[in-house]
Protein backbone atom coordinates (compact mmCIF):
# COMPACT_ATOMS: atom_id res chain seq x y z
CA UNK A 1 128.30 137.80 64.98
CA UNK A 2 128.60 134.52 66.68
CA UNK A 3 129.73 131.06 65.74
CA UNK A 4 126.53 128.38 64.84
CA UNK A 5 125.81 126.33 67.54
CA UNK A 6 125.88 122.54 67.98
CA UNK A 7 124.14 120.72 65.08
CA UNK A 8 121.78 118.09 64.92
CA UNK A 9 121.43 115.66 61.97
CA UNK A 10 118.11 114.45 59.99
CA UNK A 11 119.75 111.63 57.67
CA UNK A 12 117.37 112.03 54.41
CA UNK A 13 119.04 109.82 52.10
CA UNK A 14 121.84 111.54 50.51
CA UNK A 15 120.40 115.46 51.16
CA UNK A 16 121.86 117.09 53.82
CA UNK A 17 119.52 119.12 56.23
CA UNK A 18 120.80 120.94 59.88
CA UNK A 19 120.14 124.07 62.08
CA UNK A 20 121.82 126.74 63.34
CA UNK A 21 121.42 130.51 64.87
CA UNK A 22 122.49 133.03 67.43
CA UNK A 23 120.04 135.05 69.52
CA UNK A 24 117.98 137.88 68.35
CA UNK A 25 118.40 141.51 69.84
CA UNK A 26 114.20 141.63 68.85
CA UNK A 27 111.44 140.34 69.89
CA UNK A 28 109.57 139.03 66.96
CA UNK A 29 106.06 139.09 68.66
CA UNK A 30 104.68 139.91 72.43
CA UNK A 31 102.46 138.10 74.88
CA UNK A 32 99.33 138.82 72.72
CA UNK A 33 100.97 137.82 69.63
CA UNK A 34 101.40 141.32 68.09
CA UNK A 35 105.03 142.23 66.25
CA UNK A 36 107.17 144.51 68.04
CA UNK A 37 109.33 147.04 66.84
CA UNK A 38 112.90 148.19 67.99
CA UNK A 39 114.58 150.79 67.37
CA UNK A 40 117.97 148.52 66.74
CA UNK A 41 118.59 145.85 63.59
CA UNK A 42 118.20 142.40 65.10
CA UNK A 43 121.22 140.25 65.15
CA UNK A 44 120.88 137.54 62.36
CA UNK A 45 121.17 133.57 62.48
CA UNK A 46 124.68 133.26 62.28
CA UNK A 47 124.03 131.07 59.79
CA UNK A 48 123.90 133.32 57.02
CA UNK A 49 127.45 134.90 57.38
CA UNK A 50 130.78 133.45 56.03
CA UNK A 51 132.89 133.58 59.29
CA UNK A 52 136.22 134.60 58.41
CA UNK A 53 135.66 133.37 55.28
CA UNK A 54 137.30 135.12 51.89
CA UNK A 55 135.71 133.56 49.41
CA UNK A 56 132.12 130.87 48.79
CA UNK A 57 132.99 127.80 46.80
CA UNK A 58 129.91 126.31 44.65
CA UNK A 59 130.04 122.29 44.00
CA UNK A 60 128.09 120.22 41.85
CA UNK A 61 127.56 116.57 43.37
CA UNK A 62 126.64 113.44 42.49
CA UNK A 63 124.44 111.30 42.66
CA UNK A 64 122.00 113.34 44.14
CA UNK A 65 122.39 115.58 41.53
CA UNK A 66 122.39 118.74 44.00
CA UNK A 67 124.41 121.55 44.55
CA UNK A 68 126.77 123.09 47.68
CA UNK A 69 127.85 126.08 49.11
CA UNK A 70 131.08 125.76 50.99
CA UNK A 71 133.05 128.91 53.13
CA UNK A 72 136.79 127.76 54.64
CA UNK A 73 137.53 129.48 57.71
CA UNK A 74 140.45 129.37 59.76
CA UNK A 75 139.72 126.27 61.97
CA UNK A 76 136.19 125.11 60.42
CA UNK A 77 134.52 124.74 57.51
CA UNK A 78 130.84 126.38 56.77
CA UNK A 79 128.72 124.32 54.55
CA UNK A 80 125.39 124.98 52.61
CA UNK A 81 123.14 122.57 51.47
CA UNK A 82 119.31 122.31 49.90
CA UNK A 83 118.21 122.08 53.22
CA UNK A 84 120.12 123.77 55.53
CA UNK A 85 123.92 124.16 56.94
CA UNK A 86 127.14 122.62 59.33
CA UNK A 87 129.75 124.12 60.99
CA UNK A 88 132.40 121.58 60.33
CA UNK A 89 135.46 121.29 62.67
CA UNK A 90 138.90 120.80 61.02
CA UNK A 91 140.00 116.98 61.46
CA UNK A 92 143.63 115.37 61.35
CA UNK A 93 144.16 113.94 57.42
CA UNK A 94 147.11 113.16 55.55
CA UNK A 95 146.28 114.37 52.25
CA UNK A 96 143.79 117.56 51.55
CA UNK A 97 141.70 118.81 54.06
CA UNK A 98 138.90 116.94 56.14
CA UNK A 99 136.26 118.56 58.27
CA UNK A 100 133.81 116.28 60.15
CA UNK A 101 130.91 117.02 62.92
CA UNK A 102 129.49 113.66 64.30
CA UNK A 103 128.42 111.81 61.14
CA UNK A 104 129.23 114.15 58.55
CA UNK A 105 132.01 114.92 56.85
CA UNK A 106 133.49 117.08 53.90
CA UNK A 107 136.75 116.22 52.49
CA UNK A 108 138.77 117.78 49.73
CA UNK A 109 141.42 117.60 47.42
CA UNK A 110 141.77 120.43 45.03
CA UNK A 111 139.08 120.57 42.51
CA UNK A 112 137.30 117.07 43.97
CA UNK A 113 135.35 117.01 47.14
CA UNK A 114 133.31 113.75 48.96
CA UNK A 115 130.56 114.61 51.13
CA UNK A 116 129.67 111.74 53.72
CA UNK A 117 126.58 111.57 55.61
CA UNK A 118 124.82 108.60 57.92
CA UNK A 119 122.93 107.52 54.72
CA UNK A 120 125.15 108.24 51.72
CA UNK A 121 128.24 109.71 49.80
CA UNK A 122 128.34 112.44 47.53
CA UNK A 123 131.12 112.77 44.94
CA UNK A 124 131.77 116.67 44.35
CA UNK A 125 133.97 118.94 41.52
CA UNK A 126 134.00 122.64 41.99
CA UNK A 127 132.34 124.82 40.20
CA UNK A 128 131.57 128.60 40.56
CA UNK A 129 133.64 130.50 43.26
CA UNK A 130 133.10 134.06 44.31
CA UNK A 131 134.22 136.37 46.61
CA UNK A 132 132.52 136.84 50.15
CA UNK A 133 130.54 140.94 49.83
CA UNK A 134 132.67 142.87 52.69
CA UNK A 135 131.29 146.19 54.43
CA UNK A 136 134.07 148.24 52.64
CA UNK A 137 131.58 147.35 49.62
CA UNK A 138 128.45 147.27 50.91
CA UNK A 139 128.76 150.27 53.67
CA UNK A 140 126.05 150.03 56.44
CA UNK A 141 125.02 147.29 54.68
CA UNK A 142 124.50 143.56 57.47
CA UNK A 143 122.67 141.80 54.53
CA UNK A 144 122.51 142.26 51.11
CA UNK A 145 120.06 139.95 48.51
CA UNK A 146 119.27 140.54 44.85
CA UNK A 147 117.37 138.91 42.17
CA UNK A 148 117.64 139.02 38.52
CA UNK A 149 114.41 139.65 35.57
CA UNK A 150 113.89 141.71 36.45
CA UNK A 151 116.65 142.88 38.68
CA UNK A 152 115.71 144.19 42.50
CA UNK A 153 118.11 144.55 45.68
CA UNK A 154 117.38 144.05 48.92
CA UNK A 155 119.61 145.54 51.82
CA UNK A 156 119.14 145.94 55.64
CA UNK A 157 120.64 148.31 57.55
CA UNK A 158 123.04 147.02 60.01
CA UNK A 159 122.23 149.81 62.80
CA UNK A 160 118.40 150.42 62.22
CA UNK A 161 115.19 147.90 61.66
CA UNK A 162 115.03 149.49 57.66
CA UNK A 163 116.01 147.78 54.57
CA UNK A 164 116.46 149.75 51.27
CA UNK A 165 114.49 148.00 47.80
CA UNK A 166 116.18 148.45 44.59
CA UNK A 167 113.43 147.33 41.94
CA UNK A 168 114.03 147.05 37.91
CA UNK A 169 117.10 147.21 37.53
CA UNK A 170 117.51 150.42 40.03
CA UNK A 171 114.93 152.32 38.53
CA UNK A 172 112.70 152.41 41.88
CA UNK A 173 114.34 153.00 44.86
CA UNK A 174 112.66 153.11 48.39
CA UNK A 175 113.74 152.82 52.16
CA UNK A 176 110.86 151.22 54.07
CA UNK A 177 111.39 150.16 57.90
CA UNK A 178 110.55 146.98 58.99
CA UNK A 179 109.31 144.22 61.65
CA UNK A 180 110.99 141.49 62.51
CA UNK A 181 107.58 138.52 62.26
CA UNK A 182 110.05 135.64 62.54
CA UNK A 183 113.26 134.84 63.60
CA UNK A 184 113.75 131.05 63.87
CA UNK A 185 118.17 131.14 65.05
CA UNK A 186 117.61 127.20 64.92
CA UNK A 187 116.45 126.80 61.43
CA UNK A 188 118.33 130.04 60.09
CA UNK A 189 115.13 131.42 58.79
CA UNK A 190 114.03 135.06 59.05
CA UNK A 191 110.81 136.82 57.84
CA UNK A 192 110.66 140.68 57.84
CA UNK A 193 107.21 142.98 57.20
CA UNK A 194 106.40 146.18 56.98
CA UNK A 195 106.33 148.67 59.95
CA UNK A 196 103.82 150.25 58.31
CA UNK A 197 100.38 149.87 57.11
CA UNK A 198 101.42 150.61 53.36
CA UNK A 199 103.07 149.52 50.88
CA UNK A 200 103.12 146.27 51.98
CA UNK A 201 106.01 144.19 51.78
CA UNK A 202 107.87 140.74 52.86
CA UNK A 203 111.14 139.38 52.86
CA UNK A 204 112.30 135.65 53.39
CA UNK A 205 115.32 134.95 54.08
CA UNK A 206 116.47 130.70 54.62
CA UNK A 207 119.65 129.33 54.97
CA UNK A 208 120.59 127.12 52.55
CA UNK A 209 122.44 127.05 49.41
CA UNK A 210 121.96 129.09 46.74
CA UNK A 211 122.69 129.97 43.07
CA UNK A 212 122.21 133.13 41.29
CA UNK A 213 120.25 132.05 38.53
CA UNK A 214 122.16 134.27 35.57
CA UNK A 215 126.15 133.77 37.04
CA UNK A 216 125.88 130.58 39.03
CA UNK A 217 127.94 132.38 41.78
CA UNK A 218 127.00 130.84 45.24
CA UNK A 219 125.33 132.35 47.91
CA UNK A 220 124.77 131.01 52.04
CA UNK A 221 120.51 132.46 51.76
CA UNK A 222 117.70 132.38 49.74
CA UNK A 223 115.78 135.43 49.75
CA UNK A 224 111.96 135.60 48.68
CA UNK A 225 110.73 139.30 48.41
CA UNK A 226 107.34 139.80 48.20
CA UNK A 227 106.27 143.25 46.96
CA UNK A 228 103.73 145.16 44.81
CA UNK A 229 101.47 141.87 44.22
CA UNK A 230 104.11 140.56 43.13
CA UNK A 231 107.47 137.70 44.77
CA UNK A 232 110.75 137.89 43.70
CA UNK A 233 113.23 134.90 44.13
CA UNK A 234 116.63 135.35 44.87
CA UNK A 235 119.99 135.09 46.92
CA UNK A 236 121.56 136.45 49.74
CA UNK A 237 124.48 136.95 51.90
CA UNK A 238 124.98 138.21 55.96
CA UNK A 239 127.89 140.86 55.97
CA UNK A 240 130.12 140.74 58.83
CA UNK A 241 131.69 144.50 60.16
């Protein structure tokens, strides 16, 4: 997995909103427009892992009234908003621990955190922390999303294009490969089809933060499944080797 590369900014009052990625090992389409297939698992938008990363930190901010997804690695700090995500260098600070990239800027102290941006400040506590899913738990396993009411899985295999659906609550269980249709490294986003003409299926998979809806625990992804005539919300996490 790589490290994100260089950020842009899009000030949008006090949201924050970036891009990142890494290159793809696939091809999501050819000259005519027609998805490929490869025998390997893509790399995914680097985006979407924790780094080095133990543990995701969830923090509720105001006044925007919105939520972030935080992961502290060694020498950065990986942050998650509505809209996308920042690879934050470490900066020089006398008290807590700043990371800033251009314009913006996380700083915290304990349980308080202030977000700055080019058009705003948001005032942050901490809320739900977790810890980040490891390969030792999730063997073969390079992403791993899940939903809740009902409950459904979804995990890709890190050495093969096929992903393995858990639906109600483990009751149906199916391994399905699939074709990479988009893989935009910039935006983080990722959309993955069917290799085959039935059943169909989709999954969506954005950077961004995200909340499971029964815990609260926070999550980098947001992961749409679509499936049976029927979509799925949910959240997700890359899972480094």
């Amino acid at each position: 997995m790589t490290f994100f590369t260089p950020l842009r900014l899009a000030a949008v009052g006090a949201c924050l909103m970036a891009l990142t990625g890494c290159a793809s090992t696939s091809s999501p389409a050819d000259e005519s427009g027609t998805m490929t297939v490869n025998s390997s698992a893509p790399l995914l938008p680097s985006v979407l892992f924790a780094g080095n990363a133990e543990q995701y930190q969830g923090w509720h901010c105001q006044p925007a009234d919105q939520n972030l997804v935080t992961a502290t690695n060694t020498n950065d700090l990986r942050l998650w908003s509505l809209h996308g995500a920042w690879q934050l260098p470490q900066a020089v600070v006398a008290n807590g621990a700043r990371y800033q990239d251009g314009g913006i800027s996380f700083w915290n102290r304990g349980n308080q955190a202030m977000v700055e941006t080019p058009r705003g400040q948001l005032q942050c506590t901490l809320g739900e922390e977790r810890n980040v899913l490891t390969r030792s738990e999730r063997p073969g396993v390079m992403f791993f999303g899940h939903g809740n009411e009902p409950g459904w899985v979804v995990a890709l295999a890190h050495d093969s294009p096929t992903l393995t659906l858990e639906l109600n609550y483990g009751e149906e269980r199916i391994e399905l490969p699939y074709m990479v249709s988009v893989m935009d490294n910039e935006a983080g986003r990722v959309v993955l089809e069917n290799a085959r003409i039935e059943p169909f299926f989709r999954v969506r998979i954005e950077a961004g933060a995200c909340f499971d809806n029964m815990s609260g625990f926070p999550f980098p992804a947001r992961v749409t499944l679509s499936y049976g005539g029927e979509q799925f919300s949910g959240c997700g996490q890359g899972i480094a080797p």
